[in-house]
C-alpha atoms as a PDB file:
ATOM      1  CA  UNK A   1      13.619 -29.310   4.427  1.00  0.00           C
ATOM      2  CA  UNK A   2      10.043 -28.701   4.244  1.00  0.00           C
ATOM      3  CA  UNK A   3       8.642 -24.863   3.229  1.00  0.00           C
ATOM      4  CA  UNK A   4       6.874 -23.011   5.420  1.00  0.00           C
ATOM      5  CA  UNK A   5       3.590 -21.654   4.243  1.00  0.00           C
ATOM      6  CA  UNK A   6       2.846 -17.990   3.831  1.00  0.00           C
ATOM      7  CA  UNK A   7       0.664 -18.003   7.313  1.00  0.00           C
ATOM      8  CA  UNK A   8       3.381 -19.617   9.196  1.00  0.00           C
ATOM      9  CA  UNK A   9       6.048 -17.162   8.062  1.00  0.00           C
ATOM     10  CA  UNK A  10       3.447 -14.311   8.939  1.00  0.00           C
ATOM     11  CA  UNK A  11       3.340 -15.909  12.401  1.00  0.00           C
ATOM     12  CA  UNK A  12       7.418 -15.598  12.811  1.00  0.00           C
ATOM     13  CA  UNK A  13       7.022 -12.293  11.483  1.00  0.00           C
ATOM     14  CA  UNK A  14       4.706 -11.257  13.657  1.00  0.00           C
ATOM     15  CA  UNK A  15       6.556 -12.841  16.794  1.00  0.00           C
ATOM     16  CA  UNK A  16       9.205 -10.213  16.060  1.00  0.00           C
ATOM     17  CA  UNK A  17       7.585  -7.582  14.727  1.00  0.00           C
ATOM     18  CA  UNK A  18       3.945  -6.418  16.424  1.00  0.00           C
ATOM     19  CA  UNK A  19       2.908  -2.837  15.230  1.00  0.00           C
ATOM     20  CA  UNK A  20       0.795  -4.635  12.312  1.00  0.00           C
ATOM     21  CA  UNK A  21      -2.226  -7.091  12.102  1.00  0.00           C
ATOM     22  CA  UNK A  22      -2.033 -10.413  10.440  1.00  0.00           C
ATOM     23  CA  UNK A  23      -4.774  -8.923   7.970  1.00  0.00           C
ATOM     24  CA  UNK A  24      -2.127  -6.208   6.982  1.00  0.00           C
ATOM     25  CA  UNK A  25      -0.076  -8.542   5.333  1.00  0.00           C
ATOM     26  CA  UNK A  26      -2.675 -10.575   3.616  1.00  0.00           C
ATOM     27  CA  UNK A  27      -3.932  -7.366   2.599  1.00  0.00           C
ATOM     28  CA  UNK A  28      -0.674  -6.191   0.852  1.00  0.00           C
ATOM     29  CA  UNK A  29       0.232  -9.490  -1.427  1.00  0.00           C
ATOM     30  CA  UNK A  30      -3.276  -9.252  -2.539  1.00  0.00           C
ATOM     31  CA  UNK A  31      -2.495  -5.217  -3.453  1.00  0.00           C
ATOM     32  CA  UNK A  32       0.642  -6.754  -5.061  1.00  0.00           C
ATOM     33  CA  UNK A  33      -1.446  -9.607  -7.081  1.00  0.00           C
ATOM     34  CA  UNK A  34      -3.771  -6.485  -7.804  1.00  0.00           C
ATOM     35  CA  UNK A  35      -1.061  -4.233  -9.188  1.00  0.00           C
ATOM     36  CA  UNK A  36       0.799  -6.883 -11.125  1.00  0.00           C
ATOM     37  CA  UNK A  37      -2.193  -7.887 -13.008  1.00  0.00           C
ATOM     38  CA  UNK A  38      -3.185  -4.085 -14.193  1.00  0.00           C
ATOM     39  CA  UNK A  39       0.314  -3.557 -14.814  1.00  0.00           C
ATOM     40  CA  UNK A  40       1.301  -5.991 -17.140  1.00  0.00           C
ATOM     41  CA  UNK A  41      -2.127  -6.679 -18.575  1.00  0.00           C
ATOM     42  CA  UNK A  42      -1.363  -4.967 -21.712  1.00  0.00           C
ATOM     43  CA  UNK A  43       2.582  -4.172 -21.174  1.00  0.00           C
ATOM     44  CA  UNK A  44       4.095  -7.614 -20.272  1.00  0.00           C
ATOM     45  CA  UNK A  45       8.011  -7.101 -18.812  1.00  0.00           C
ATOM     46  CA  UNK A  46      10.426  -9.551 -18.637  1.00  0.00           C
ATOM     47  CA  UNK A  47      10.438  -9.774 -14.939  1.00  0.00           C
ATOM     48  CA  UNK A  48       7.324  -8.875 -12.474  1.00  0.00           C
ATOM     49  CA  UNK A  49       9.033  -6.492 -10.650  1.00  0.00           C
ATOM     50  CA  UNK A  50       6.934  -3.548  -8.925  1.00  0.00           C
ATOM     51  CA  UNK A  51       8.509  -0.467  -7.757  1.00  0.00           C
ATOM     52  CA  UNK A  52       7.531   1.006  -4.073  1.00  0.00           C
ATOM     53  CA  UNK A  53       5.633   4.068  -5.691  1.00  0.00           C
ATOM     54  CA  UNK A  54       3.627   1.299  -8.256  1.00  0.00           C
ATOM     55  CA  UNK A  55       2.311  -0.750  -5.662  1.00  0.00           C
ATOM     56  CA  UNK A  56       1.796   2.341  -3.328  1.00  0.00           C
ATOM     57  CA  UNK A  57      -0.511   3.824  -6.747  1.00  0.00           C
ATOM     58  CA  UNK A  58      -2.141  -0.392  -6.473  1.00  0.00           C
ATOM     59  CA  UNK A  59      -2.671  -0.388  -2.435  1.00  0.00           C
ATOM     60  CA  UNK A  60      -4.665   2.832  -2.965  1.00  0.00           C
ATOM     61  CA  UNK A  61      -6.998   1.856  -5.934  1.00  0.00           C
ATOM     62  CA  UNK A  62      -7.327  -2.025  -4.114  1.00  0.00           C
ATOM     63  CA  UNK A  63      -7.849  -0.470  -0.660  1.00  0.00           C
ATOM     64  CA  UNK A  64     -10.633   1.624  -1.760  1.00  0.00           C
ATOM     65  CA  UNK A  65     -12.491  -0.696  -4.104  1.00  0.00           C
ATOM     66  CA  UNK A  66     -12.193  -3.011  -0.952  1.00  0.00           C
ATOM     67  CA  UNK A  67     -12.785  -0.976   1.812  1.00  0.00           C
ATOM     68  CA  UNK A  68     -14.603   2.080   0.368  1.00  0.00           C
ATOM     69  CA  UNK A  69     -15.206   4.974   3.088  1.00  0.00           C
ATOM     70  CA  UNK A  70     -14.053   2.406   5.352  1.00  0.00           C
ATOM     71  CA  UNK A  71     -10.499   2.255   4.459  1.00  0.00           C
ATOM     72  CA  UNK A  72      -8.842   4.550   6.815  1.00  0.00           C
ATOM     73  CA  UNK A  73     -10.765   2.544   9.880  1.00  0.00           C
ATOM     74  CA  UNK A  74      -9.816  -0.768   8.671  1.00  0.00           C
ATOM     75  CA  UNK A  75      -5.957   0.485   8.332  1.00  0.00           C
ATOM     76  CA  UNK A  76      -6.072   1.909  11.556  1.00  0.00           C
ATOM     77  CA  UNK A  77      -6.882  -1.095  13.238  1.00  0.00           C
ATOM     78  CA  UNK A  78      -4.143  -2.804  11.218  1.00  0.00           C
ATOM     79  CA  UNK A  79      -1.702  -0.420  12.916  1.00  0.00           C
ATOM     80  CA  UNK A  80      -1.206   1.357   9.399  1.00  0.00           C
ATOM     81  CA  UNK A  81      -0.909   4.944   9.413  1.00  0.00           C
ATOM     82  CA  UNK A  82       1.198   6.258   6.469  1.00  0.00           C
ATOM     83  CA  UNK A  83       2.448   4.801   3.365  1.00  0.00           C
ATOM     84  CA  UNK A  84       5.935   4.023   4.885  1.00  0.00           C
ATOM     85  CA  UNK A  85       4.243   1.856   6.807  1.00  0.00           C
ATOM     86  CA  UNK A  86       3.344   0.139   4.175  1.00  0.00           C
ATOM     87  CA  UNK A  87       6.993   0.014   3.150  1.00  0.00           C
ATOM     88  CA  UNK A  88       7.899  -1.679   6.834  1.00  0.00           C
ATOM     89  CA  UNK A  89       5.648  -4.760   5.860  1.00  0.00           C
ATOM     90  CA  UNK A  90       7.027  -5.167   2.363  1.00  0.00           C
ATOM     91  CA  UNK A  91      10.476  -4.995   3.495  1.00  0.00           C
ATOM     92  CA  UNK A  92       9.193  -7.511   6.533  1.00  0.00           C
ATOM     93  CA  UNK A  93       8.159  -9.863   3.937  1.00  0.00           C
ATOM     94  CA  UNK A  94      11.558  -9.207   1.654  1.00  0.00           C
ATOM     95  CA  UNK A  95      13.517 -10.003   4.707  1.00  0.00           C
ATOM     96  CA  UNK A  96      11.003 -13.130   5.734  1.00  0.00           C
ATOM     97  CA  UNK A  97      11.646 -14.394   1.805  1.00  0.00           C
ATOM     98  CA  UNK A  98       7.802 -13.937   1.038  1.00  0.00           C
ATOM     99  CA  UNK A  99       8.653 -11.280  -1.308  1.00  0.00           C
ATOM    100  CA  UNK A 100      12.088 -10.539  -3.729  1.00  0.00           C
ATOM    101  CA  UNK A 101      13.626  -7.301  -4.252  1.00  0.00           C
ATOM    102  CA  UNK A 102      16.266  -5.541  -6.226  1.00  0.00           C
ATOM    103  CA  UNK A 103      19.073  -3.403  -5.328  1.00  0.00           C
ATOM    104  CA  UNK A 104      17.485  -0.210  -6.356  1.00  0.00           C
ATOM    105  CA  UNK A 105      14.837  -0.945  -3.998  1.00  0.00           C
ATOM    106  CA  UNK A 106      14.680   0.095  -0.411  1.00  0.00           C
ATOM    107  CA  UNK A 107      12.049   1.379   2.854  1.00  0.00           C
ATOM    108  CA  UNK A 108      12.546   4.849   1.273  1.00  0.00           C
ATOM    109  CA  UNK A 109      10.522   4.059  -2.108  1.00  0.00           C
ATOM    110  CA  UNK A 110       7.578   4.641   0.361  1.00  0.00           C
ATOM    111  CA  UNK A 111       7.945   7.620   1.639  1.00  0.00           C
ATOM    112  CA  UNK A 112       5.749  10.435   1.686  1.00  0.00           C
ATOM    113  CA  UNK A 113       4.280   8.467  -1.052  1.00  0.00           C
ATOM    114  CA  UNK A 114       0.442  10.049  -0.388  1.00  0.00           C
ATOM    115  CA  UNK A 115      -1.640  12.232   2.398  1.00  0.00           C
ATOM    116  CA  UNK A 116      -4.197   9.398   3.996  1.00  0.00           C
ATOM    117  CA  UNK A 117      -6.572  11.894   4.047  1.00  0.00           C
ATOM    118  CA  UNK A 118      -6.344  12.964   0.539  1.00  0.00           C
ATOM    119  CA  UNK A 119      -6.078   9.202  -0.724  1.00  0.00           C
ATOM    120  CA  UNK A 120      -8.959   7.481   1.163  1.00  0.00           C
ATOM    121  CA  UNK A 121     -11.149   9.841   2.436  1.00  0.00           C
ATOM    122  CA  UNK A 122     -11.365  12.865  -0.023  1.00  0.00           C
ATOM    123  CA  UNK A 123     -12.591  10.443  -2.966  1.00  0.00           C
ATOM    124  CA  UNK A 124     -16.317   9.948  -0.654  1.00  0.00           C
ATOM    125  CA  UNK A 125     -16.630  13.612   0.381  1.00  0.00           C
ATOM    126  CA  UNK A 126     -19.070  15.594  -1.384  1.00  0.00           C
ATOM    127  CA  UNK A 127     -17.832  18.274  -3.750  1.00  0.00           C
ATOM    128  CA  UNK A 128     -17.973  20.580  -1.607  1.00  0.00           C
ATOM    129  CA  UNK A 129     -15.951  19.664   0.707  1.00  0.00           C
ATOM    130  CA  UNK A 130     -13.208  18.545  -1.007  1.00  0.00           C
ATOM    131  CA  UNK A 131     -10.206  20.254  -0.723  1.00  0.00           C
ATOM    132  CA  UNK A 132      -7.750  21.196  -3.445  1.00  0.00           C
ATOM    133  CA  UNK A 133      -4.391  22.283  -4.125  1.00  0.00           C
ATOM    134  CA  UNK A 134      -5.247  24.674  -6.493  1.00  0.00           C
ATOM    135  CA  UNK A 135      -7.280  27.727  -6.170  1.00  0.00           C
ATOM    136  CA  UNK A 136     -10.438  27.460  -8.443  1.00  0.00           C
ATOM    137  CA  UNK A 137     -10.121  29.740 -11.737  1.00  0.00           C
ATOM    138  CA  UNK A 138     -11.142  33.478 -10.900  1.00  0.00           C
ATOM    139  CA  UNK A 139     -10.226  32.948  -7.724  1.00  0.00           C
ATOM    140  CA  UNK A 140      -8.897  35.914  -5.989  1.00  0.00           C
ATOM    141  CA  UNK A 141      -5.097  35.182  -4.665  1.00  0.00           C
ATOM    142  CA  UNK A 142      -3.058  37.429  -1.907  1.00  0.00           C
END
């Protein structure tokens, strides 16, 4: 029995499931690739295993050296709104065989995992107008 290639199970995956681009998945096993290599760069493990909340930390830094300012655009398109969406296309490849996982690991690892906002657009905003969670010392509190 011959393999399929990674585009042609994309394409059965996609014929069930439509709410993300092609480019979506692409884009997340080259986040994985990404956050394998700085992971175990300089701490090898015996197996290379990612949890949800390491590769959400690896889609963030990849996404925004990639995309820059762009990155919440270029999501959009892909149909990606939150970071459990990003947990829908994992577990799409996981079911698809792209991608292995272990029994700890489920669609709720990427939940609530970041604020869009926060992740991909605060970084490019001038000081300013960045917002924070903490009140700035001195700051007068009711």
């Amino acid at each position: 029995m011959q393999r399929l290639s990674f585009d042609e199970v994309i394409e059965q995956i996609l014929a069930k499931d439509k709410r993300y681009a092609r480019d979506a998945y692409e884009f997340v096993r080259e986040a994985l690739d990404y956050t394998q290599k700085k992971l175990f760069k300089h701490k090898p493990r015996e197996t290379p295993h990612v949890t949800g909340q390491e590769l959400l930390e690896g889609i963030r830094e990849f996404a925004l050296q990639r995309f820059g300012p762009l990155t919440l655009l270029v999501f959009d398109e892909w149909g990606i709104h939150s970071t459990e969406d990003f947990g829908e296309i994992v577990f799409n490849m996981v079911d698809a065989g792209l991608l292995a996982k272990t029994e700890k690991d489920s669609r709720a690892d990427f939940a609530n995992g970041y604020d869009f906002d926060e992740a991909f657009r605060q970084p490019f905003l001038p000081s300013s107008k960045k917002s924070s969670k903490t009140p700035p010392p001195n700051s007068v509190r009711a």
